[in-house]
N, C-alpha and C. Protein backbone atom coordinates (compact mmCIF):
# COMPACT_ATOMS: atom_id res chain seq x y z
N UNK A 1 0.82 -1.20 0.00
CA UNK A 1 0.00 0.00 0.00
C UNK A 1 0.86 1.26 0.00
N UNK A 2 1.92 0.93 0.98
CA UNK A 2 2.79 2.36 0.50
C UNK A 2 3.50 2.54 -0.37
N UNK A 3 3.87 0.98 -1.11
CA UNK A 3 4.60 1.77 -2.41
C UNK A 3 3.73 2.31 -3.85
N UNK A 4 2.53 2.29 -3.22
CA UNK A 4 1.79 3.02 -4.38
C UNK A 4 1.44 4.00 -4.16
N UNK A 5 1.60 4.62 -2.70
CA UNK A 5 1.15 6.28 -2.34
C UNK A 5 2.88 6.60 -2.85
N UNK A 6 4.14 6.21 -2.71
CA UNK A 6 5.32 6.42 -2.56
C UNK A 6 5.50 7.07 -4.34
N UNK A 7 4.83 5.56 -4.91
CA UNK A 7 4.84 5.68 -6.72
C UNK A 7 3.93 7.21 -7.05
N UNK A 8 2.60 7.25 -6.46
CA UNK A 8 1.99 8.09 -7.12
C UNK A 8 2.55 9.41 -6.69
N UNK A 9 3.04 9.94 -5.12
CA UNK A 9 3.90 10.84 -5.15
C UNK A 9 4.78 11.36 -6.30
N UNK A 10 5.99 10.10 -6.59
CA UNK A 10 6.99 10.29 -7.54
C UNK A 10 6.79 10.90 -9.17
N UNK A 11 5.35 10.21 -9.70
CA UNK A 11 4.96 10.76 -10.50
C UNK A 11 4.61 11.84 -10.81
N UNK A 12 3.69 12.58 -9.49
CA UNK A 12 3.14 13.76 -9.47
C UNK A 12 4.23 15.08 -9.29
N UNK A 13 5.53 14.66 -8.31
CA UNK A 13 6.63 15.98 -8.85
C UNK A 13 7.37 15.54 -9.88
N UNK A 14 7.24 14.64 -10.68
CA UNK A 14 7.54 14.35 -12.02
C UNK A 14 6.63 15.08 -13.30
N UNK A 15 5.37 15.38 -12.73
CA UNK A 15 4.48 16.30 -13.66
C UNK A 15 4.27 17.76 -13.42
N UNK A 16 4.44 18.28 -12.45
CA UNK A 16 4.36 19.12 -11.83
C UNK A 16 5.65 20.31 -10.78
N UNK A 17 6.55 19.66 -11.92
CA UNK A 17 7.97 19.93 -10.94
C UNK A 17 7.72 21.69 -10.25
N UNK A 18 7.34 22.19 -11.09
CA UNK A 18 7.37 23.87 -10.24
C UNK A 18 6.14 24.12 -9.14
N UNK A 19 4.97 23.59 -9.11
CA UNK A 19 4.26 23.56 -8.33
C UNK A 19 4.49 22.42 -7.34
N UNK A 20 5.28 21.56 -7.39
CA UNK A 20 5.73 20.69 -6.20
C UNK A 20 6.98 20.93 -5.69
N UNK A 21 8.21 22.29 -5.79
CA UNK A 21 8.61 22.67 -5.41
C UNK A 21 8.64 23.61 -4.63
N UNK A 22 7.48 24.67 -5.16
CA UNK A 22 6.76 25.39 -4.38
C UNK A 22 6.11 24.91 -2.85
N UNK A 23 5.38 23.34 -3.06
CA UNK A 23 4.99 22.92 -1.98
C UNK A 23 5.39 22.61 -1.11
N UNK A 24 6.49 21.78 -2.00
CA UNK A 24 7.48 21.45 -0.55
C UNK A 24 8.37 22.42 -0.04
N UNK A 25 8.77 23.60 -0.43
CA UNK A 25 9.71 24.66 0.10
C UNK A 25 8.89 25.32 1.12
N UNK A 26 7.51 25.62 0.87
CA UNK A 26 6.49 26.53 2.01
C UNK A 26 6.11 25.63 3.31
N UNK A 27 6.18 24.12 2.82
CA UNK A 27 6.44 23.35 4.00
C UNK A 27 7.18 23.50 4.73
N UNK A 28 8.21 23.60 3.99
CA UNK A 28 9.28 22.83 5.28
C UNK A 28 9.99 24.44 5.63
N UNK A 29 9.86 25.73 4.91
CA UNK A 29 10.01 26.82 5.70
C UNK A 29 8.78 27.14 6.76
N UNK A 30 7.65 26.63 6.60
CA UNK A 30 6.91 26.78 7.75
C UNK A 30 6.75 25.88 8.83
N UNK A 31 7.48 24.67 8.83
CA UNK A 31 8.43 23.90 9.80
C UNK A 31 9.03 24.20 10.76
N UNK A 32 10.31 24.97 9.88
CA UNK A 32 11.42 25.46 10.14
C UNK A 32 10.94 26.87 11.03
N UNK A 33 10.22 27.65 10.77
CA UNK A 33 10.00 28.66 11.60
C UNK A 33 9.16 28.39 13.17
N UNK A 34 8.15 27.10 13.34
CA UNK A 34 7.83 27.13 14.09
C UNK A 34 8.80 26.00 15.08
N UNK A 35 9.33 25.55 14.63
CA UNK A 35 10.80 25.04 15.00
C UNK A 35 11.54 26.05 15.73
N UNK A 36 11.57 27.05 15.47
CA UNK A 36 12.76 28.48 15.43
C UNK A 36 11.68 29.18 16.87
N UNK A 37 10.17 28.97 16.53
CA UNK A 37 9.98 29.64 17.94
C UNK A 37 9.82 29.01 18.99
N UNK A 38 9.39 28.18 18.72
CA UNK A 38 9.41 26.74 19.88
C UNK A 38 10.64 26.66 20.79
N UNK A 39 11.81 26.50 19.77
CA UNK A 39 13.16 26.55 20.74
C UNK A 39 13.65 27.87 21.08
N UNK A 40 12.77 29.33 21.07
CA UNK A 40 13.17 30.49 21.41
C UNK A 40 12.79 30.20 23.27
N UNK A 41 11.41 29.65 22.75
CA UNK A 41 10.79 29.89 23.91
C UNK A 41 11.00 29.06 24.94
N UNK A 42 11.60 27.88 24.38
CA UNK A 42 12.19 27.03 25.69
C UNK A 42 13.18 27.57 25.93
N UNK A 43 14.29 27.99 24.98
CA UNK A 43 15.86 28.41 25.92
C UNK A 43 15.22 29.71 26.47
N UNK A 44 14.46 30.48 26.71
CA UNK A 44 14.06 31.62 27.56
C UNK A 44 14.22 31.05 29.10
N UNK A 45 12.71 30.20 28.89
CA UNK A 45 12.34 29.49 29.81
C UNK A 45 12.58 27.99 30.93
N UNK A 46 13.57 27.47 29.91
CA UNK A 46 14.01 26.10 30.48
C UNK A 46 15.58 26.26 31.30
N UNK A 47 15.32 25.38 32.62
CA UNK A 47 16.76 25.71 33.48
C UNK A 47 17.55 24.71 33.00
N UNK A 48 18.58 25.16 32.55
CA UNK A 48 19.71 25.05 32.10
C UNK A 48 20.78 25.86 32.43
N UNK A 49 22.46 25.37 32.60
CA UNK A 49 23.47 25.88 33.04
C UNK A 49 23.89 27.25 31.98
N UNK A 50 23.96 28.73 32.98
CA UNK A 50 24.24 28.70 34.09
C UNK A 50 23.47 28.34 35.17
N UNK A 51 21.98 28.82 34.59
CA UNK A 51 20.93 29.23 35.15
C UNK A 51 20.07 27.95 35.39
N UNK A 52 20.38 27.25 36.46
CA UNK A 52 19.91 25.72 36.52
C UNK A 52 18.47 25.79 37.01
N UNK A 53 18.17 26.86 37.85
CA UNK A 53 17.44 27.44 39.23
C UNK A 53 15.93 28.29 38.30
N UNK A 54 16.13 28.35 37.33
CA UNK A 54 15.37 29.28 36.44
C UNK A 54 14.08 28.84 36.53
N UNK A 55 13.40 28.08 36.57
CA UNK A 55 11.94 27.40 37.09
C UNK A 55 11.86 28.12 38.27
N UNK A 56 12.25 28.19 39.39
CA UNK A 56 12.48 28.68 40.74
C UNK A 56 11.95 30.41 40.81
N UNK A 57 12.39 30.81 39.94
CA UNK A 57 12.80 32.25 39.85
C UNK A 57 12.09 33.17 39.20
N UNK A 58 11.46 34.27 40.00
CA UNK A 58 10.42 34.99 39.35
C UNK A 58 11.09 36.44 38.77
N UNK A 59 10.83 36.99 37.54
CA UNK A 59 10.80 38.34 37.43
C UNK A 59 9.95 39.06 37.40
N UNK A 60 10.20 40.04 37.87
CA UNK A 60 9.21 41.19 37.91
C UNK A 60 9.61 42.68 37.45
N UNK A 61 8.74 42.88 36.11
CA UNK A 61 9.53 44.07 35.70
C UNK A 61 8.88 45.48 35.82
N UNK A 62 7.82 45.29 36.21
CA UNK A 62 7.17 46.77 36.16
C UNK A 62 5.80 46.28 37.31
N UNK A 63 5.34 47.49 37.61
CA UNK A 63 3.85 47.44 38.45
C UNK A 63 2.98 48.33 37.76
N UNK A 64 2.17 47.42 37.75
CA UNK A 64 0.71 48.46 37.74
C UNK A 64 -0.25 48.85 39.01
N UNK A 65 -0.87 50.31 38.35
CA UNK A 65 -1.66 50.67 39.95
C UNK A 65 -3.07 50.69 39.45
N UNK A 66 -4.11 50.48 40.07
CA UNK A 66 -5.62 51.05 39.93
C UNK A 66 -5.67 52.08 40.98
N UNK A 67 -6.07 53.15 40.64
CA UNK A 67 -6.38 53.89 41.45
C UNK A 67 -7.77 54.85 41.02
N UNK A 68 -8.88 54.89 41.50
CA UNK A 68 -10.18 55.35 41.77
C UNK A 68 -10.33 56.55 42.33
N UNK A 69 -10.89 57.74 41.28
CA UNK A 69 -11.13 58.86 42.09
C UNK A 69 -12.70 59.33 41.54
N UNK A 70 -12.66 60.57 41.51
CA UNK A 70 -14.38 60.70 41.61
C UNK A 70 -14.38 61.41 39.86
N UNK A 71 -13.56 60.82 39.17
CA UNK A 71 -13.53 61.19 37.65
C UNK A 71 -13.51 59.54 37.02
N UNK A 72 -13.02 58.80 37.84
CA UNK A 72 -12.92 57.58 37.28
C UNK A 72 -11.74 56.92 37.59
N UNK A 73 -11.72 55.77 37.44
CA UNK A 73 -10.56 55.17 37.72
C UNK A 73 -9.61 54.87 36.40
N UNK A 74 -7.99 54.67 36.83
CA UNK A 74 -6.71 54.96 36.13
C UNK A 74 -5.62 54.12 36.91
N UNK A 75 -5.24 53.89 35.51
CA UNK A 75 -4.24 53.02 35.41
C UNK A 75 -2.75 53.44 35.39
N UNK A 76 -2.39 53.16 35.86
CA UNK A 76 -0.56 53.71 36.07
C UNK A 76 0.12 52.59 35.95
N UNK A 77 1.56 52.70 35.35
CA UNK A 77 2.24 51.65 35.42
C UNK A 77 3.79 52.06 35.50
N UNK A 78 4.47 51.83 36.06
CA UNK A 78 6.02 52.54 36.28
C UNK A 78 7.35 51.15 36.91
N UNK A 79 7.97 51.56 37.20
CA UNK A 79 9.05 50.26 37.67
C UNK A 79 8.71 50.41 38.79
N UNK A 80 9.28 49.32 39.36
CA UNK A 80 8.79 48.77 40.83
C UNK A 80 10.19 49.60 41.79
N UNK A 81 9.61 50.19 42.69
CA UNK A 81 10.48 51.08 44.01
C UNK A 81 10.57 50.21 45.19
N UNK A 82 11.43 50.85 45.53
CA UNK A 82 12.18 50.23 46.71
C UNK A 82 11.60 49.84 47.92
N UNK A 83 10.60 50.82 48.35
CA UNK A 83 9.25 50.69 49.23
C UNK A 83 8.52 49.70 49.24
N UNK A 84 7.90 49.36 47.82
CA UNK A 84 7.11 48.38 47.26
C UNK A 84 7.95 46.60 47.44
N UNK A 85 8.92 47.09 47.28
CA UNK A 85 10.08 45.59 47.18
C UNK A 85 10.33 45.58 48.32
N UNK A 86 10.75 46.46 49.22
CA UNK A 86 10.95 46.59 50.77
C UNK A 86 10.26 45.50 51.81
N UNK A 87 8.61 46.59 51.26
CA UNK A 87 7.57 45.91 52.35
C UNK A 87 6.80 44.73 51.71
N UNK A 88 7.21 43.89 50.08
CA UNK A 88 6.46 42.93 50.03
C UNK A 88 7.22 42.08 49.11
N UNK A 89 8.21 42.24 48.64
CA UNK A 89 9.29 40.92 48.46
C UNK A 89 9.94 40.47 49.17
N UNK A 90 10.84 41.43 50.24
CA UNK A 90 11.91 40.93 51.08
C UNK A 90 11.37 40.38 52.06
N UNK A 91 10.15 40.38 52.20
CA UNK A 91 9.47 39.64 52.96
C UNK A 91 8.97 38.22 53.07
N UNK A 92 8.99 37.83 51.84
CA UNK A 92 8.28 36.59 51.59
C UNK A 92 9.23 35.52 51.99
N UNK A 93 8.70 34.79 52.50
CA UNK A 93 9.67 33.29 53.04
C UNK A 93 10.14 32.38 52.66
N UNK A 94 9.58 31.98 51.13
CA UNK A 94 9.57 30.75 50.28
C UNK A 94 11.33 31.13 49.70
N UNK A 95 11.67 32.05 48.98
CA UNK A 95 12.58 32.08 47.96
C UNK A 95 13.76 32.00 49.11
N UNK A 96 15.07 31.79 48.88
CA UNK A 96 16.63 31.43 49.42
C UNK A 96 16.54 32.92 49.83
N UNK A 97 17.19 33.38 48.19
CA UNK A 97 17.40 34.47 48.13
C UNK A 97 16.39 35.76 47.84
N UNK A 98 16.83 37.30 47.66
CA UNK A 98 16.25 37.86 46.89
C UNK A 98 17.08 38.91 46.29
N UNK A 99 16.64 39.36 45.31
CA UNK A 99 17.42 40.57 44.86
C UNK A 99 16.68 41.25 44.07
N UNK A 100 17.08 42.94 44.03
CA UNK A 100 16.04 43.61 43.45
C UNK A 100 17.04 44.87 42.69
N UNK A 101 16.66 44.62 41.35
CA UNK A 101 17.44 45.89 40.86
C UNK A 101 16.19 47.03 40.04
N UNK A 102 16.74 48.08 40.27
CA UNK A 102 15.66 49.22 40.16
C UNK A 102 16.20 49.53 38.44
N UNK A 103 15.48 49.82 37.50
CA UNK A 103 16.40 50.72 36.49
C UNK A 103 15.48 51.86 36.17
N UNK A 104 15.70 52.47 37.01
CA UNK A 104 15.75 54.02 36.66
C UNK A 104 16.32 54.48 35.30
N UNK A 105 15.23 55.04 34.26
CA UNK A 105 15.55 55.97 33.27
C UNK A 105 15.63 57.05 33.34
N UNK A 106 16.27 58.24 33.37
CA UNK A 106 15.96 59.46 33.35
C UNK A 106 15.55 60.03 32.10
């Protein structure tokens, strides 16, 4: 049975050589790209040396605020301060460590 799907293949980019080149090139570049994000997104995310611990480990890059006044409520969003990391990261018990770097833009 498969050497007659195998045969009728062979024939058909035998009749069709530019439209079965076409097919198979958009294949296998659209393969190849989701290939390309797949393994972006694991080496982001997967612990591996140096960074063995990387499952473990949270970032946090910015905060958002709600805040409610008598016009409506608003959204703010800015980097996270020292106050904020002070009184509610260095606190938490679960993690070893902690560390907190601020980046200030001017």
């Amino acid at each position: 049975m498969h050497k007659v799907y195998i045969k009728q293949a062979w024939q058909m980019l035998k009749q069709n050589k530019f439209i079965s080149i076409i097919a198979i090139m958009g294949t296998a570049l659209a393969i190849g790209i989701i290939m390309t994000i797949i393994v972006t997104d694991e080496v982001k995310n997967i612990s591996i040396a140096p960074e063995i611990n990387r499952n473990r480990t949270m970032y946090l890059k910015s905060q958002y605020l709600f805040s409610e006044s008598s016009t409506g409520g608003r959204l703010r969003g800015g980097n996270i301060n020292y106050e904020l990391a002070k009184e509610y990261l260095f606190t938490l018990r679960t993690p070893e460590y902690i560390s907190f770097v601020n980046e200030n833009n001017p």
